[in-house]
Protein backbone atom coordinates (compact mmCIF):
# COMPACT_ATOMS: atom_id res chain seq x y z
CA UNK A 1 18.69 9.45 -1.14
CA UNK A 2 19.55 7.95 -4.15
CA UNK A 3 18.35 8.14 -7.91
CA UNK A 4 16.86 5.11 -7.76
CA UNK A 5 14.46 5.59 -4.72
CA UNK A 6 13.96 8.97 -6.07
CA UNK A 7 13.07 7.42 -9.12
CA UNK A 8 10.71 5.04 -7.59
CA UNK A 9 9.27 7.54 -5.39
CA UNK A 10 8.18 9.71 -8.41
CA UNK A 11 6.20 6.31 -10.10
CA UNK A 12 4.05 6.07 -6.07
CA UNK A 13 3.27 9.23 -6.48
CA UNK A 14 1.89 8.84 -9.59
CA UNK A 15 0.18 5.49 -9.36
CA UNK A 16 -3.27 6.51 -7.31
CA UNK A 17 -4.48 3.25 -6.12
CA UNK A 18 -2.79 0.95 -4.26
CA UNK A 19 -3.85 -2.32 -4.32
CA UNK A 20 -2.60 -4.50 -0.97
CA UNK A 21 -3.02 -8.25 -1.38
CA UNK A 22 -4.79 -10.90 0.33
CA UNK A 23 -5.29 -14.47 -0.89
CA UNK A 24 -8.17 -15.18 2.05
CA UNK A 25 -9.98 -12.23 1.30
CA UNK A 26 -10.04 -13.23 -2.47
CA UNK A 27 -12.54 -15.83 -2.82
CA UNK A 28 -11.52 -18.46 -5.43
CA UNK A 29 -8.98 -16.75 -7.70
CA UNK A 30 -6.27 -16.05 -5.39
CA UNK A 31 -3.18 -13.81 -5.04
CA UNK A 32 -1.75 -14.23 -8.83
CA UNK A 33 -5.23 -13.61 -10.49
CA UNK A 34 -6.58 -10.61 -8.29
CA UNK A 35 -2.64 -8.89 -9.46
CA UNK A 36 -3.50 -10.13 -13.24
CA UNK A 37 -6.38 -8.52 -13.24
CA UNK A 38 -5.30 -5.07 -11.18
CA UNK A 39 -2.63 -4.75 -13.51
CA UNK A 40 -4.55 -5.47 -16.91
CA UNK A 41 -6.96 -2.54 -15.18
CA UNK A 42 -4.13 0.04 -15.07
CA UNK A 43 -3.04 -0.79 -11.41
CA UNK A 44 0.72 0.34 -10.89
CA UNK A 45 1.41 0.19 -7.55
CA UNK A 46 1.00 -3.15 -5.36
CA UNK A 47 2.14 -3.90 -2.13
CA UNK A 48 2.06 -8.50 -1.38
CA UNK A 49 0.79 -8.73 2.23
CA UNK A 50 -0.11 -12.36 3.10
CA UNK A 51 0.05 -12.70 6.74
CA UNK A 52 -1.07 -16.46 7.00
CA UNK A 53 1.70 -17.50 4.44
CA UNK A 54 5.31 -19.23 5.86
CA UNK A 55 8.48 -17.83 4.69
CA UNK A 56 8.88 -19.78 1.72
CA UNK A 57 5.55 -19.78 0.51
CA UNK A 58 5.13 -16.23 0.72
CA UNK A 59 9.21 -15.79 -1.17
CA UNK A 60 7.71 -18.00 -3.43
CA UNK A 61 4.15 -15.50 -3.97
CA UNK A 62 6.69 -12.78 -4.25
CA UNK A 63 8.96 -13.87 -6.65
CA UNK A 64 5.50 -14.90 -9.17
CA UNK A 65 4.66 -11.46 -8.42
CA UNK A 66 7.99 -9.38 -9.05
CA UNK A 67 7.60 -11.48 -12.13
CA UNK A 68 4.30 -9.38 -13.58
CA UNK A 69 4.81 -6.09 -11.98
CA UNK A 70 7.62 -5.97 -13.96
CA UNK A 71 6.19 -6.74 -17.10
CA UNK A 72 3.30 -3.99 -16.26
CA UNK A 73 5.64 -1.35 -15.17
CA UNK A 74 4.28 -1.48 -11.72
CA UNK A 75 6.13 -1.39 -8.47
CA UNK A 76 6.22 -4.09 -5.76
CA UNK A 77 5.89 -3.20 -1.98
CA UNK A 78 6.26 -6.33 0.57
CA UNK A 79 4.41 -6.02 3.49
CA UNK A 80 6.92 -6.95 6.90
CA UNK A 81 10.16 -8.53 5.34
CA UNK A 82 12.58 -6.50 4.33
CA UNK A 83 14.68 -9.75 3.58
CA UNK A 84 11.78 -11.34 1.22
CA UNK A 85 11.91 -7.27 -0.49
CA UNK A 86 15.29 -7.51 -1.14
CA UNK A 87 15.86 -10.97 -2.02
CA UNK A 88 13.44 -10.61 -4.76
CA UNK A 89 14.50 -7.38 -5.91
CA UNK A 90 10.83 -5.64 -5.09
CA UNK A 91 10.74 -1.78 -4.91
CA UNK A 92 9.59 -1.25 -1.24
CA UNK A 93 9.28 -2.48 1.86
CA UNK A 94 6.20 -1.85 4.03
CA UNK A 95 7.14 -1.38 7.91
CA UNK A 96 4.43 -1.61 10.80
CA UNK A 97 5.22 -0.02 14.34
CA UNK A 98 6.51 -3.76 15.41
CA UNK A 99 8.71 -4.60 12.78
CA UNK A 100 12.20 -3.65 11.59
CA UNK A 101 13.21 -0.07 12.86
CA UNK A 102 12.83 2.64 9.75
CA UNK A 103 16.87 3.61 10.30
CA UNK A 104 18.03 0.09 10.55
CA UNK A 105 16.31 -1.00 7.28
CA UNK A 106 17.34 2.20 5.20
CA UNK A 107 20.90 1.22 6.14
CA UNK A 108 20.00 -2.26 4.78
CA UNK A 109 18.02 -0.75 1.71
CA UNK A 110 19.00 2.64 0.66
CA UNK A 111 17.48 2.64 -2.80
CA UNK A 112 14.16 0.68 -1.52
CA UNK A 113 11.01 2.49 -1.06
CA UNK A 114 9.93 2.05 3.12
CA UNK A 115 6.55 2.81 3.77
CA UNK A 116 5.60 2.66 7.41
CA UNK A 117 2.12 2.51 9.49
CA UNK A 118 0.85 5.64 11.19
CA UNK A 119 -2.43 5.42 13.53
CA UNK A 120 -1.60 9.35 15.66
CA UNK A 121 0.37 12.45 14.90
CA UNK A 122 2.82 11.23 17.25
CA UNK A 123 3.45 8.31 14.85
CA UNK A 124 3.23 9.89 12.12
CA UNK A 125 6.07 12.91 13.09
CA UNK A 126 8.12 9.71 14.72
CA UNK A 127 8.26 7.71 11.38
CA UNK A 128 9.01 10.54 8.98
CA UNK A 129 11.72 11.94 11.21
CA UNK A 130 13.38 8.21 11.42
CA UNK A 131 13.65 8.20 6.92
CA UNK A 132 10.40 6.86 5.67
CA UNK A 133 9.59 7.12 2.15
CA UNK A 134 5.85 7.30 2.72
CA UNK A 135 3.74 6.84 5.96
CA UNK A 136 0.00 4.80 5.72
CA UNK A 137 -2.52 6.78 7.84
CA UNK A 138 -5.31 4.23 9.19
CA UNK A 139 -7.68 2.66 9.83
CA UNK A 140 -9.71 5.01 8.41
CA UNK A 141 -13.08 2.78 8.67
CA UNK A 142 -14.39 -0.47 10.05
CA UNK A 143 -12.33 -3.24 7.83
CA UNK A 144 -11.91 -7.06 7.68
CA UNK A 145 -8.26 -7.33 7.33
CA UNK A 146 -6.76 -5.80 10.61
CA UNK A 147 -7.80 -6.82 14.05
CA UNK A 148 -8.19 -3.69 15.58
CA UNK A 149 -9.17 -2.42 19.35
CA UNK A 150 -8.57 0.94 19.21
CA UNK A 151 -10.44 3.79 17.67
CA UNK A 152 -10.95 4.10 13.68
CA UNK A 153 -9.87 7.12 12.63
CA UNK A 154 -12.17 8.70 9.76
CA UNK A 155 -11.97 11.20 8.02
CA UNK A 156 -12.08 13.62 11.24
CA UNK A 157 -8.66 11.74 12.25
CA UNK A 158 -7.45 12.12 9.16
CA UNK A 159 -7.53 15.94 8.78
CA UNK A 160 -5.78 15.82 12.27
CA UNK A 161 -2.86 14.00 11.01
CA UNK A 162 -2.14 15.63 7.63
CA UNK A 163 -1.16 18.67 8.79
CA UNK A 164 2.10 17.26 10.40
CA UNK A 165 2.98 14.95 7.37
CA UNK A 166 5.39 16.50 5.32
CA UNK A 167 5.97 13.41 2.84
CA UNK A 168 4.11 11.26 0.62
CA UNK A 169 0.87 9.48 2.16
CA UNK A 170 -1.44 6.59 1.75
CA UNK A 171 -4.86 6.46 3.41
CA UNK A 172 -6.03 2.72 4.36
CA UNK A 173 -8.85 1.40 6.11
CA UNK A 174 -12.31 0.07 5.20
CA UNK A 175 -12.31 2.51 1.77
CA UNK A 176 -14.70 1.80 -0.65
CA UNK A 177 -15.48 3.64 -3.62
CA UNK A 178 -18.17 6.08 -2.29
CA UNK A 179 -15.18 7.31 0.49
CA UNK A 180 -12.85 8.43 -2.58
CA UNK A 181 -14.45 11.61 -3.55
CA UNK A 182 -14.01 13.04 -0.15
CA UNK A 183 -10.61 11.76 0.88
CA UNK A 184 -9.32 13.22 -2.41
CA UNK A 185 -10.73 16.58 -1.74
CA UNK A 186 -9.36 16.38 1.75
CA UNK A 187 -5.47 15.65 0.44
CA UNK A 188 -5.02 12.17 0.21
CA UNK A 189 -3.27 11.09 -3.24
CA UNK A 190 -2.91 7.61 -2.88
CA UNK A 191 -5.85 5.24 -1.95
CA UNK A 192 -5.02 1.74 -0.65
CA UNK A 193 -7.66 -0.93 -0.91
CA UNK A 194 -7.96 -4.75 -0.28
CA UNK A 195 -11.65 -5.84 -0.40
CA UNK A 196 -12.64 -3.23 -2.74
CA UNK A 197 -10.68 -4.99 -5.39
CA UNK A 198 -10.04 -8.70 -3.94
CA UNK A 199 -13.63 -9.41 -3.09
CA UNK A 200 -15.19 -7.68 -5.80
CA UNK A 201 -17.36 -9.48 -8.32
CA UNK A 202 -14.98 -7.90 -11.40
CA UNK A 203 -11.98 -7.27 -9.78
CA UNK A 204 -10.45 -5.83 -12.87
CA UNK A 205 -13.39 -3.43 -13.17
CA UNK A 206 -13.41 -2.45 -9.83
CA UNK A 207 -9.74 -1.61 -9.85
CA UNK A 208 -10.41 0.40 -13.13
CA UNK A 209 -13.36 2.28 -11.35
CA UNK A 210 -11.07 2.97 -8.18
CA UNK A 211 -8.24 4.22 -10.07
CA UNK A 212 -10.16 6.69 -12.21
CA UNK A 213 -11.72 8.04 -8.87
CA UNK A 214 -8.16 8.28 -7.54
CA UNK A 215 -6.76 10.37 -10.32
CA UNK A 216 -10.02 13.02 -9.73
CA UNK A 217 -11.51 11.67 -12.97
CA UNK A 218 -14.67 9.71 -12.02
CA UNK A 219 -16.25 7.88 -13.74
């Protein structure tokens, strides 16, 4: 790997929450507000994921966002397109189990953070031995922003999976604050959250509240 992704990998690590975006699921401020106000909070660590957006709109969102996590210090994760990460010179690239292969897009990307969904052990062994970064375990609970038919994994699933993982992991899935506590004292470092922030009445607070809880400090 290089310094770079190294480098980056060190500042995910670090950053706690991670706040995953969603302009439908954030009432009347949108996208550029709901990242204003994470970031003002302490946020470091966003990943854009806008499924209902076209090509250009979404390159468009990006770019306006690259802008101010780079004034805040913060990384940028795109969800899906590698080409959108890399044309707008974002930190990661977030991978789900139909999208780019892991190999093919860390020949693309070497220095790029890939992230990659992970719903089984057999997933979650599979992406880490193809050159992920990080892997997302989830759902963990019931959640608006993924259709999804299968089983929700919980907490139960979780302590199934994290056993096999042997690199950095983010938990995903339906968390609100009250789940924290316990996925913390079960191993998971970094908390991703949509509603939790993007819905909230104070989104800055709320991301303030979350990332304190994250970082085992409470509140």
């Amino acid at each position: 790997m290089h310094d770079l992704h190294a480098e980056r990998m060190q500042r995910f690590v670090r950053a706690g929450l991670y706040l995953v975006t969603s302009g439908l699921l954030s009432g009347t401020r949108g996208t550029l507000e709901i990242v204003r106000l994470a970031l003002g909070a302490g946020v470091r660590l966003v990943q854009l994921r806008e499924k209902e957006l076209g090509v250009r709109d979404f390159t468009s969102l990006a770019e306006a966002v690259r802008r101010m996590t780079v004034d805040a210090g913060a990384l940028l994760i795109v969800n899906d397109r590698l080409d959108v990460a890399m044309a707008v010179g974002a930190d990661g690239v977030h991978l789900g189990q139909e999208d780019l292969p892991i190999p093919m897009a860390r020949r693309l990307a070497p220095d790029l953070i890939i992230g990659a969904s992970t719903h089984s052990v057999e997933e979650a062994v599979r992406v880490q031995e193809e050159g992920a970064s990080y892997l997302n375990i989830g759902p963990l609970f019931p959640t608006r922003t993924k259709a999804w038919g299968s089983r929700f994994l919980g907490v139960e699933g979780l302590k199934e999976i994290i056993p096999h993982v042997r690199i950095p992991f983010t938990v995903m899935g339906g968390i609100k604050k009250d789940h924290i506590p316990l996925l913390v004292k079960e191993g998971a470092r970094t908390i991703a959250v949509v509603t939790a922030v993007t819905a909230a009445d104070d989104p800055g607070r709320a991301a303030s509240e979350l990332l304190a809880l994250c970082r085992g400090r409470g509140l």
